[in-house]
N, C-alpha and C. Protein backbone atom coordinates (compact mmCIF):
# COMPACT_ATOMS: atom_id res chain seq x y z
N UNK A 1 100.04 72.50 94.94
CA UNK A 1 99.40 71.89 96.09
C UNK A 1 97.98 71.50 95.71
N UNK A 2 97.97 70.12 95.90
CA UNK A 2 96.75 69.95 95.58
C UNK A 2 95.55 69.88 97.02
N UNK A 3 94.18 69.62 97.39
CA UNK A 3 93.46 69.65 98.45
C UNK A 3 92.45 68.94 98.04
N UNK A 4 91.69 67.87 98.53
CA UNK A 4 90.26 67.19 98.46
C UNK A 4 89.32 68.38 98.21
N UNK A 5 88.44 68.32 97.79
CA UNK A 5 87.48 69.89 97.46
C UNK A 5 86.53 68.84 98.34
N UNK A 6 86.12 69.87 99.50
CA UNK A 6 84.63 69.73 100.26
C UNK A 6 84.19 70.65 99.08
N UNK A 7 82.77 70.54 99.44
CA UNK A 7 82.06 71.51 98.70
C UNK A 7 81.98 72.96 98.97
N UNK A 8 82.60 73.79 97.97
CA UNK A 8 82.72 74.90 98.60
C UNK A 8 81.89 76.27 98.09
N UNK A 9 80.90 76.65 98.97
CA UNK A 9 79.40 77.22 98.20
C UNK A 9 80.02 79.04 98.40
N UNK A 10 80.44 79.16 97.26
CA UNK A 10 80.79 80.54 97.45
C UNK A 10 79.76 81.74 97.24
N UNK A 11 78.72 80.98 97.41
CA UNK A 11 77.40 82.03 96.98
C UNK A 11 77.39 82.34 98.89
N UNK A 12 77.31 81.58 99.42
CA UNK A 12 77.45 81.32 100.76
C UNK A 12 78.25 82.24 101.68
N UNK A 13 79.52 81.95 101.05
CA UNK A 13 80.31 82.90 101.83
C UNK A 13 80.52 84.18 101.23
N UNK A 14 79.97 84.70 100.11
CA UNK A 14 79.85 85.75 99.67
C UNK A 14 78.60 86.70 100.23
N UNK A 15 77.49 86.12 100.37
CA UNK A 15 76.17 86.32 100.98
C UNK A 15 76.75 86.33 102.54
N UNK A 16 77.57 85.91 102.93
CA UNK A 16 77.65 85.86 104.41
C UNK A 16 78.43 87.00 104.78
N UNK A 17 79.89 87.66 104.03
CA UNK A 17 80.48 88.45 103.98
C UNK A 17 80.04 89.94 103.35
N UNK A 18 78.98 89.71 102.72
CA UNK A 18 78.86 90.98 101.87
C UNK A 18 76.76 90.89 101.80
N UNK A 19 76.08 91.11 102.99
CA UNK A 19 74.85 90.80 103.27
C UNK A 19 74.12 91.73 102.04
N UNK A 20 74.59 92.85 101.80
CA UNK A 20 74.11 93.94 100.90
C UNK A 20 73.93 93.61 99.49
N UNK A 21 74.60 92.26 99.35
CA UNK A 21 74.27 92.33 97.80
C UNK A 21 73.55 91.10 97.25
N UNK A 22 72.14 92.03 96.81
CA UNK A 22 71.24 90.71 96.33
C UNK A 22 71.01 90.94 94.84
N UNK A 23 70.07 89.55 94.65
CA UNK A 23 70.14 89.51 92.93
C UNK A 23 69.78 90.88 91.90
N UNK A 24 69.20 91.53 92.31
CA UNK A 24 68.76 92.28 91.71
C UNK A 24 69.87 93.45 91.40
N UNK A 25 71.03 93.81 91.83
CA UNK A 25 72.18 94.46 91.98
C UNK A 25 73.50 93.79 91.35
N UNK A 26 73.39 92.36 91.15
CA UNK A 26 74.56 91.70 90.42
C UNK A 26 74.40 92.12 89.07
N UNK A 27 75.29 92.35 88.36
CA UNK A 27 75.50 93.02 87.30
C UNK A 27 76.22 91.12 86.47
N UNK A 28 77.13 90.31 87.52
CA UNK A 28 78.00 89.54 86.76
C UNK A 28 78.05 88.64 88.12
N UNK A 29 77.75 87.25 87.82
CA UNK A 29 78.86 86.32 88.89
C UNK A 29 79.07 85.26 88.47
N UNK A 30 80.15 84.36 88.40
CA UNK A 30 80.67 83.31 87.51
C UNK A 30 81.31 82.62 88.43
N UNK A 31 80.68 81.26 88.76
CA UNK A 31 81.76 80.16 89.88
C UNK A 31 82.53 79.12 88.86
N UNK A 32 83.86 79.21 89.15
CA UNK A 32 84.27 77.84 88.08
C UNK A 32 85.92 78.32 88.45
N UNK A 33 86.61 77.46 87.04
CA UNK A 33 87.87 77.62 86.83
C UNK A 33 88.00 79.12 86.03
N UNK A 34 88.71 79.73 85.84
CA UNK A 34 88.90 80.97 85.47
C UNK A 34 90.29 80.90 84.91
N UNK A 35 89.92 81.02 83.31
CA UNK A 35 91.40 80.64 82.63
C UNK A 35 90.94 81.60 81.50
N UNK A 36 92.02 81.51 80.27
CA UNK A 36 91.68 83.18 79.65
C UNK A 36 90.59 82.89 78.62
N UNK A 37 89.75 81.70 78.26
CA UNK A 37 88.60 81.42 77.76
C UNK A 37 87.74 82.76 78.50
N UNK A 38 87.87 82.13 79.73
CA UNK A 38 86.62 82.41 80.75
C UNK A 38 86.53 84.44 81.11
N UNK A 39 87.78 84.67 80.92
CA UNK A 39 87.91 86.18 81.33
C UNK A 39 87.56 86.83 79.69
N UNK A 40 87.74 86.12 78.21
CA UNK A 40 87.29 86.77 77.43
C UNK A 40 85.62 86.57 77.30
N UNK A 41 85.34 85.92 77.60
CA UNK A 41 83.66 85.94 78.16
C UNK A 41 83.01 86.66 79.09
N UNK A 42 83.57 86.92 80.25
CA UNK A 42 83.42 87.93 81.18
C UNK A 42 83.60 89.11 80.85
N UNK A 43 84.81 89.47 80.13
CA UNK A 43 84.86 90.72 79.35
C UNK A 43 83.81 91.10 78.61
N UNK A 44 83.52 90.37 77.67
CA UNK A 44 82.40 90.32 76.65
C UNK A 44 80.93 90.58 77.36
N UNK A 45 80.88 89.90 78.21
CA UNK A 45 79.53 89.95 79.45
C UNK A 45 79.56 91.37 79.68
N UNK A 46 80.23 91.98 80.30
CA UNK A 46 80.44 93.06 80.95
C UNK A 46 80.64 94.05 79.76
N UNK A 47 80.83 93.72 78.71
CA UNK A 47 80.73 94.71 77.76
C UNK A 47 79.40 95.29 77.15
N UNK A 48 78.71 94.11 76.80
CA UNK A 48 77.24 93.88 76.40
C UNK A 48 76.50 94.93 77.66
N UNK A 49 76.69 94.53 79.22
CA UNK A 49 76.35 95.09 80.11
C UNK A 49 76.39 96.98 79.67
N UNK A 50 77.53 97.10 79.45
CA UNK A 50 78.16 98.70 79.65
C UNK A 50 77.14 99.21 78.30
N UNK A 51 77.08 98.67 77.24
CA UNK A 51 76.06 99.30 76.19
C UNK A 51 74.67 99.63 76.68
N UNK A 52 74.04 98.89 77.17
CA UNK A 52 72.63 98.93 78.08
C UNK A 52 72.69 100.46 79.15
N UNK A 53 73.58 100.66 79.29
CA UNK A 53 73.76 101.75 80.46
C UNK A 53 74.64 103.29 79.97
N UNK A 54 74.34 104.21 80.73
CA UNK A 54 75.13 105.72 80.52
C UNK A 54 76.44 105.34 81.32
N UNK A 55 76.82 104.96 82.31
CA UNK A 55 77.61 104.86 83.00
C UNK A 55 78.88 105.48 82.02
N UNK A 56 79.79 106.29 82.73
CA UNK A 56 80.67 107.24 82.27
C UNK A 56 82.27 105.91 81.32
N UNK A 57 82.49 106.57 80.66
CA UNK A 57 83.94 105.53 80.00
C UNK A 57 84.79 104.91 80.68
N UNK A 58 85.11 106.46 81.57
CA UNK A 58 86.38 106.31 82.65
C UNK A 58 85.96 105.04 83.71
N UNK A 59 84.47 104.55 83.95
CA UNK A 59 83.99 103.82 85.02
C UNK A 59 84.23 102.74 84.37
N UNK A 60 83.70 102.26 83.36
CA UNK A 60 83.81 101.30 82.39
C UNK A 60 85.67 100.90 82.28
N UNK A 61 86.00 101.52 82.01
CA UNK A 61 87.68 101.45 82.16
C UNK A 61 88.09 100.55 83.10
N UNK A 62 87.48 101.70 84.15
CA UNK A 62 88.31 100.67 85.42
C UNK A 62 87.75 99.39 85.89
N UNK A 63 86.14 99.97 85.43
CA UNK A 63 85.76 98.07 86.05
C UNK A 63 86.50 97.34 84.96
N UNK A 64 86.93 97.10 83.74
CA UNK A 64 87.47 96.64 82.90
C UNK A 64 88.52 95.82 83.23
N UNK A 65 89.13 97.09 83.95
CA UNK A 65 91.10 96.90 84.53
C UNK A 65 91.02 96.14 85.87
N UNK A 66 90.01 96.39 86.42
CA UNK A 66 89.79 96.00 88.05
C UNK A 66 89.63 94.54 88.05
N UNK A 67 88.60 94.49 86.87
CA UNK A 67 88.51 92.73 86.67
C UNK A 67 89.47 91.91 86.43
N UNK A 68 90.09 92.27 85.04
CA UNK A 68 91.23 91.75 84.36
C UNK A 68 91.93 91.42 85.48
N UNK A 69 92.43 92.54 86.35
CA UNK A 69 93.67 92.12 87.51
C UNK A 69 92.99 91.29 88.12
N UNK A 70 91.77 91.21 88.76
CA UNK A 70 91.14 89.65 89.09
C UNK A 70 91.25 88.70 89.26
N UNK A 71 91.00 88.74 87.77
CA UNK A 71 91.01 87.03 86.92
C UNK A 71 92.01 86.87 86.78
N UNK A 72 93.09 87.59 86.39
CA UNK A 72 94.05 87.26 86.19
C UNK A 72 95.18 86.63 87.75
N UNK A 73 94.59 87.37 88.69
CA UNK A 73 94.88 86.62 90.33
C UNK A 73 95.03 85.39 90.35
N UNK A 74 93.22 85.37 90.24
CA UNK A 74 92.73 84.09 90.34
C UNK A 74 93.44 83.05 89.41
N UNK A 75 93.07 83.04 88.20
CA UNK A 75 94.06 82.33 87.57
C UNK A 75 95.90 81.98 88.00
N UNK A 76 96.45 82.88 88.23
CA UNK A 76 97.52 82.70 88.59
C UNK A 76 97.92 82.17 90.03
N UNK A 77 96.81 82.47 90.93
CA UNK A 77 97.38 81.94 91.94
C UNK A 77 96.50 81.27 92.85
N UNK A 78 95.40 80.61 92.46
CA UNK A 78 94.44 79.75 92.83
C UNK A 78 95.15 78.24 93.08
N UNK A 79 94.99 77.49 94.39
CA UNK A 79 95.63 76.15 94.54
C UNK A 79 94.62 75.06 93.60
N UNK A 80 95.12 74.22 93.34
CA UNK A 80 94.62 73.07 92.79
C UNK A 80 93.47 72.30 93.59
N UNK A 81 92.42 72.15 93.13
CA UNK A 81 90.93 71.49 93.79
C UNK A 81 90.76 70.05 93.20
N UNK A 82 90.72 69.28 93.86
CA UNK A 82 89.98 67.42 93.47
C UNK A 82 88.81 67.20 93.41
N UNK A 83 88.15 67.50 92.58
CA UNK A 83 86.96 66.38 92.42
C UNK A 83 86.49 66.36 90.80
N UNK A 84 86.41 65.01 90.31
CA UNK A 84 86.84 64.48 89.37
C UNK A 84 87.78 64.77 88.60
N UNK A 85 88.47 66.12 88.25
CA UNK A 85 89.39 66.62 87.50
C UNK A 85 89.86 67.58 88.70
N UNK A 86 91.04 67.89 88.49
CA UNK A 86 91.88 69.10 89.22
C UNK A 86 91.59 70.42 88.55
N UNK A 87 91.25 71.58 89.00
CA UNK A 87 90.76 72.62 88.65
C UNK A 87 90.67 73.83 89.54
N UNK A 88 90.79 74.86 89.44
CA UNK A 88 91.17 75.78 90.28
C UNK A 88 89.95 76.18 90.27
N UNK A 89 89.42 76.17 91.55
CA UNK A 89 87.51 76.87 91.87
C UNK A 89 87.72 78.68 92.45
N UNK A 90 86.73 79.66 91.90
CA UNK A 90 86.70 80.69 92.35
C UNK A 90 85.90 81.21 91.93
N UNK A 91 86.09 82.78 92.10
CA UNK A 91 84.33 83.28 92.06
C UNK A 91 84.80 84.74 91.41
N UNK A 92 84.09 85.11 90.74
CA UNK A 92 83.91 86.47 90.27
C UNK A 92 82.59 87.23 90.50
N UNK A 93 82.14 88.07 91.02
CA UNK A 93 80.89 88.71 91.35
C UNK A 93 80.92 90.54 90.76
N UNK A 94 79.85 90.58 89.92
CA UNK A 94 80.04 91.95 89.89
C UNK A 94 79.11 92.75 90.52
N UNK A 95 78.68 93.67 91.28
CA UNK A 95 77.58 94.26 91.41
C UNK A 95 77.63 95.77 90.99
N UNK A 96 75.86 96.46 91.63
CA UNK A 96 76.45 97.75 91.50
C UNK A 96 75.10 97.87 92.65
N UNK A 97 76.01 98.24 93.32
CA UNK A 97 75.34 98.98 94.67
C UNK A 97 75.57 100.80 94.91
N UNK A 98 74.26 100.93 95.04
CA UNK A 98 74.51 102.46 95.50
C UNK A 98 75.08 103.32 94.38
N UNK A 99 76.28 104.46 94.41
CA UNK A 99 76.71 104.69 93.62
C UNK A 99 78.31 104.09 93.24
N UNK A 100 78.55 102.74 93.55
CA UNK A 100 79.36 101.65 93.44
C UNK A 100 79.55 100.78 93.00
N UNK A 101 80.43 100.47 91.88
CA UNK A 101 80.53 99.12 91.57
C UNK A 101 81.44 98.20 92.51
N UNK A 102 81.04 97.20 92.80
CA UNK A 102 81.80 96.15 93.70
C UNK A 102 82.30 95.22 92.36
N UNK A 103 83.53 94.78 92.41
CA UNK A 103 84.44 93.16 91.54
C UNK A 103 85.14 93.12 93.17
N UNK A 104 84.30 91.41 92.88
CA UNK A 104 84.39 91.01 94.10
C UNK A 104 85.43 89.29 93.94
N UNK A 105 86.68 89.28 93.95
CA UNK A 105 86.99 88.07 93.33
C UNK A 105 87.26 87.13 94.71
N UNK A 106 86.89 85.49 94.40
CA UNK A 106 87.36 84.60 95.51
C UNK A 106 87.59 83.86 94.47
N UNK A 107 88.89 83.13 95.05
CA UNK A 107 89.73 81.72 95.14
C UNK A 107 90.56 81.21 96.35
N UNK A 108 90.72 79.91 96.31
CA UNK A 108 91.00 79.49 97.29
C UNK A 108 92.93 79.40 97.89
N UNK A 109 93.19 79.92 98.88
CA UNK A 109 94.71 79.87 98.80
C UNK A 109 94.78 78.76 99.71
N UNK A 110 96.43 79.08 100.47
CA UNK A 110 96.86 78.52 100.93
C UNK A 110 97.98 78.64 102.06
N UNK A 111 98.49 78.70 103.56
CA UNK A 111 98.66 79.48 104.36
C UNK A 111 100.00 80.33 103.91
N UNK A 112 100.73 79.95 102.87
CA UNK A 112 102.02 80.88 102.16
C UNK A 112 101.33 81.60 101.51
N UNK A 113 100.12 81.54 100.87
CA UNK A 113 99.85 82.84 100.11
C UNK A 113 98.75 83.75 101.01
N UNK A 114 98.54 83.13 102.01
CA UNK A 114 97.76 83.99 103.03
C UNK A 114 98.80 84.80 103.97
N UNK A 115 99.71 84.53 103.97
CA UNK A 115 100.79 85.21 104.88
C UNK A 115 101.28 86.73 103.71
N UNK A 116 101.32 86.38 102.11
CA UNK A 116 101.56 87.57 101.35
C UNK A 116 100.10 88.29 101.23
N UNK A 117 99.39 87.62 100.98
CA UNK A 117 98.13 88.72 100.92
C UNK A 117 97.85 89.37 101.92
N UNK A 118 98.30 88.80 103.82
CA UNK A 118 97.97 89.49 104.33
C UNK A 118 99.18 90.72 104.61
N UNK A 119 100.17 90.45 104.12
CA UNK A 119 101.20 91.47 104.30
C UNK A 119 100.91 92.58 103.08
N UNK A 120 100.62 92.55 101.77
CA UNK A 120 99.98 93.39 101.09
C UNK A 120 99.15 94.04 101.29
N UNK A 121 97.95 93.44 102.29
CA UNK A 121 97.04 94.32 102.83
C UNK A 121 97.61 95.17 103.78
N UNK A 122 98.35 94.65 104.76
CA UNK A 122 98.80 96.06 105.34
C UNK A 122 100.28 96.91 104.55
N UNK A 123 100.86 96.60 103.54
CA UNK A 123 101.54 97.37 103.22
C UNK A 123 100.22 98.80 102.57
N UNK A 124 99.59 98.34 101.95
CA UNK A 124 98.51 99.20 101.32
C UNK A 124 97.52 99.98 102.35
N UNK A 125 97.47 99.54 103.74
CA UNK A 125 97.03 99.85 104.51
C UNK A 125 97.38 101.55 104.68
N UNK A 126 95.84 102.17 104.25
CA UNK A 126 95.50 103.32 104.81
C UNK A 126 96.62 104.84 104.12
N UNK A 127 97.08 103.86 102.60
CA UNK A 127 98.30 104.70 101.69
C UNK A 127 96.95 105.84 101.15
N UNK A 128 97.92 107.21 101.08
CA UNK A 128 97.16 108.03 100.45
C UNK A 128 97.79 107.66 98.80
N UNK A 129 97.46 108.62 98.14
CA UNK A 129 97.12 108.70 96.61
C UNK A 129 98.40 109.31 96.51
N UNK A 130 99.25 109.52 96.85
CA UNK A 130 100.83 110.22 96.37
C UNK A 130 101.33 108.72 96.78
N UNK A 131 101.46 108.29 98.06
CA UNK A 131 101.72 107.17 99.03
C UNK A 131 102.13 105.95 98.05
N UNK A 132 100.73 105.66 97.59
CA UNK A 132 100.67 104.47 96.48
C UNK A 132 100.99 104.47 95.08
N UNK A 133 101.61 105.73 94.57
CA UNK A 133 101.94 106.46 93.52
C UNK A 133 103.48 106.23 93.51
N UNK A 134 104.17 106.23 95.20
CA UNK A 134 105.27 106.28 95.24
C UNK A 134 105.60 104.56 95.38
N UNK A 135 104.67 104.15 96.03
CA UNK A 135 105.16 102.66 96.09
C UNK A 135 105.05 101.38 94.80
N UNK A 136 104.29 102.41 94.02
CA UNK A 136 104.45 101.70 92.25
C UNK A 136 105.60 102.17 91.90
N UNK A 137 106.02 103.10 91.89
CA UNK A 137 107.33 103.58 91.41
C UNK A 137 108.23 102.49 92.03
N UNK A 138 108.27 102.81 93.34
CA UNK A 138 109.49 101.80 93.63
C UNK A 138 109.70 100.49 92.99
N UNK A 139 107.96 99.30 93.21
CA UNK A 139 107.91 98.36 93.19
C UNK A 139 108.49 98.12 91.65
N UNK A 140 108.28 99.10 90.82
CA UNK A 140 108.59 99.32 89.22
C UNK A 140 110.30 99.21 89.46
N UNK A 141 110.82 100.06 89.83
CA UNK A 141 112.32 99.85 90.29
C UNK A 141 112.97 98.89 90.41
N UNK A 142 112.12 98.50 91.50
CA UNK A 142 113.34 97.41 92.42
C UNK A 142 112.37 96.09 92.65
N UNK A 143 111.43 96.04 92.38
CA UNK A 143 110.51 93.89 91.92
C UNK A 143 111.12 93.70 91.49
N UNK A 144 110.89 91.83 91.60
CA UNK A 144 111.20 91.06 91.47
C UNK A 144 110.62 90.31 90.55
N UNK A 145 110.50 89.90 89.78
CA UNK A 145 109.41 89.21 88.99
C UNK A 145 109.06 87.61 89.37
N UNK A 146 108.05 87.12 89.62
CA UNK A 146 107.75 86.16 90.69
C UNK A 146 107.56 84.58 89.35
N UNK A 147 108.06 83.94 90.07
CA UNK A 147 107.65 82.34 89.08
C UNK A 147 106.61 82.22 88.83
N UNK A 148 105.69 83.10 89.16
CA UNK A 148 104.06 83.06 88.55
C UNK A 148 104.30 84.20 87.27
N UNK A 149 105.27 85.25 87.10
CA UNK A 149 105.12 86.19 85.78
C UNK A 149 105.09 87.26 86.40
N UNK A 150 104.20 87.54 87.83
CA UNK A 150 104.19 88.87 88.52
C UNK A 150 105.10 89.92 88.80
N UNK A 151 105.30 90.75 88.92
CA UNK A 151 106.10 91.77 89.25
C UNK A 151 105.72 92.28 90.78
N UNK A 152 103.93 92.42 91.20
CA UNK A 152 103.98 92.94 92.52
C UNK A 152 103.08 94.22 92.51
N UNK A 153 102.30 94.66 91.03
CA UNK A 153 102.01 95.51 91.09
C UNK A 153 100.44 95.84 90.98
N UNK A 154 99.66 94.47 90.93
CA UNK A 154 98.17 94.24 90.63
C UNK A 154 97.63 94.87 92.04
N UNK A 155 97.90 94.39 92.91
CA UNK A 155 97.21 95.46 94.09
C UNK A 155 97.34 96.29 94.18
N UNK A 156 98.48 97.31 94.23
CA UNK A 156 99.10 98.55 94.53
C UNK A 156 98.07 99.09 92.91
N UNK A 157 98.25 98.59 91.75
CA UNK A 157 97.92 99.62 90.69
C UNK A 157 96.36 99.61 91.19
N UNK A 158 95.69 98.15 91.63
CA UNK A 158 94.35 98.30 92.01
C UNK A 158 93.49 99.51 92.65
N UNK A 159 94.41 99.60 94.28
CA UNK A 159 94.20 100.55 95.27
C UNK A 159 94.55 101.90 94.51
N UNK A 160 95.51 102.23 93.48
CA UNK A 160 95.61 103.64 92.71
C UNK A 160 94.35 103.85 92.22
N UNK A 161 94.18 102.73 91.41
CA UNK A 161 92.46 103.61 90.78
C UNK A 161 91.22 103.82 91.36
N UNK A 162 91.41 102.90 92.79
CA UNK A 162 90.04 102.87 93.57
C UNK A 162 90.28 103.83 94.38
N UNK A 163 91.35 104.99 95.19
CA UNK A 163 91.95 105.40 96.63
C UNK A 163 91.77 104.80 96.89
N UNK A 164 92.27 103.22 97.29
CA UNK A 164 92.49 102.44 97.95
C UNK A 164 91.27 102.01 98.40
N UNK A 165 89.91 101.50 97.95
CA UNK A 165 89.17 101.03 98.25
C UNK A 165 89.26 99.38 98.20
N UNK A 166 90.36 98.85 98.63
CA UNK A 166 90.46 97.44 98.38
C UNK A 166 89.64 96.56 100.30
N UNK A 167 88.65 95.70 100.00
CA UNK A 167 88.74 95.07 100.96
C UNK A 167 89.36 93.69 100.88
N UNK A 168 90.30 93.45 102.27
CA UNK A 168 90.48 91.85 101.88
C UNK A 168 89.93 90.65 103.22
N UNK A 169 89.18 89.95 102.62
CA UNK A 169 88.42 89.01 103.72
C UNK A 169 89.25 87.76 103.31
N UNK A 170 89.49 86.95 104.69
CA UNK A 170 89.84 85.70 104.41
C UNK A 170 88.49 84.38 104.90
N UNK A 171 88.04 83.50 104.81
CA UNK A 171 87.43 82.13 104.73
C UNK A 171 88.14 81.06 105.17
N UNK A 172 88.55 80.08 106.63
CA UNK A 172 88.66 79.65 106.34
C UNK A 172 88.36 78.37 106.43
N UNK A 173 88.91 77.21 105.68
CA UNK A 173 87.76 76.09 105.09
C UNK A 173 88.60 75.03 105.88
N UNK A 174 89.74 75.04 106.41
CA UNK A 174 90.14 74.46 107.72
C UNK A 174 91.80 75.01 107.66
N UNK A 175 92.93 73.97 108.46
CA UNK A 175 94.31 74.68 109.19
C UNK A 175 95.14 75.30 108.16
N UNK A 176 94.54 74.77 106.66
CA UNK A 176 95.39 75.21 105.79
C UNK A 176 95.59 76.13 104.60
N UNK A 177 94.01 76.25 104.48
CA UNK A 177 93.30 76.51 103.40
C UNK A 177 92.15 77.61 103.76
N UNK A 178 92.25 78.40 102.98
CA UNK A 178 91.44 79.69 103.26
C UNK A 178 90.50 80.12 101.69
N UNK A 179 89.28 80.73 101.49
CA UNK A 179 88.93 81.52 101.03
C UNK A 179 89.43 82.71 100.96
N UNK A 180 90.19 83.71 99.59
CA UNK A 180 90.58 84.41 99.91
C UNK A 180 89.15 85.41 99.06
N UNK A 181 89.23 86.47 99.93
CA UNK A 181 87.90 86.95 98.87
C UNK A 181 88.46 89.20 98.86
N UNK A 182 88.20 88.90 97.72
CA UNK A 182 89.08 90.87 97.52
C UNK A 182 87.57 91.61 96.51
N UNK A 183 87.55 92.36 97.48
CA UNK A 183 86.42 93.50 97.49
C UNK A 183 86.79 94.65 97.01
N UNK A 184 86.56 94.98 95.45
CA UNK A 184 87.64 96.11 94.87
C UNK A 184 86.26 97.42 94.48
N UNK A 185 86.45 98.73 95.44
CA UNK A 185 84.98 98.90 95.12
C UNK A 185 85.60 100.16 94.19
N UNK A 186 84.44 100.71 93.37
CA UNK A 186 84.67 101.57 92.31
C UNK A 186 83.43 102.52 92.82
N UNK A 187 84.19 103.73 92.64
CA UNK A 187 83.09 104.78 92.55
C UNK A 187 82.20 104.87 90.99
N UNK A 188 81.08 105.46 90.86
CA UNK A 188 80.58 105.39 89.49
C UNK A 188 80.40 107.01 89.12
């Protein structure tokens, strides 16, 4: 599906959704296409980052894993944008607030993939830590593997490493088309 790209200022709706996080607290934020160039650069970014700092392995890990599943979202399931070239627009933000890291990913969907994200959010809704332990198992079982490569298990493994600290905000940019934006917070 392709869509005319208005201009879409995701500094904007990130700043509008998430008032708490200013420059001085971004650790990482990258607006563009997000393809596996771009995530081995981000990796690399965020690596350089983790040397500068004590921050524990295990934290480093997961922001690692937290991202990867990300980008790798985004990439996979970002709709097609017009202006001069077709290109999938989205956002990666890293911060560290408090004793928290926020990976904060947006791309833009579309009302079929807003109808699964929002049913993922409430399947994940309010799972304890056995809960979501059991529903990887299953999804491991009995998924499906999706024409994108997916199996079903990037959120569910997400919410395992965070207790379920996943937020999901939607944007939207008119009847069809939404900002999807996922707030994956990490303890440090």
């Amino acid at each position: 599906m392709e869509i005319k790209n208005q201009h879409i200022d995701f500094y904007k709706i990130l700043n509008e959704q998430f008032p708490n996080i200013h420059s001085d607290n971004i650790i990482l934020f990258y607006i563009g296409e997000v393809n596996h160039e771009i995530i081995k650069a981000i990796l690399y970014t965020l690596e350089q980052f983790f040397k500068q700092t004590n921050w524990p392995r295990y934290v480093q890990k997961k922001t690692f894993n937290v991202m990867v599943e990300c980008a790798q979202n985004i990439e996979k399931h970002s709709i097609k944008l017009y202006n001069d070239s077709l290109f999938r627009k989205s956002s990666i933000l890293i911060a560290n607030i408090d004793d928290n890291i926020h990976v904060i990913s947006s791309n833009v969907i579309n009302h079929i993939q807003l109808q699964f994200l929002k049913q993922k959010e409430f399947q994940l809704s309010g799972k304890t830590k056995e809960e979501l332990r059991e529903l990887y198992k299953q999804q491991l079982l009995e998924g499906v593997l999706s024409d994108k490569g997916g199996a079903g298990l990037g959120f569910i493994d997400m919410a395992r490493k965070t207790n379920n600290n996943l937020i999901f905000r939607y944007y939207p940019l008119d009847n069809n088309t939404w900002v999807f934006t996922l707030n994956v917070i990490l303890k440090k």
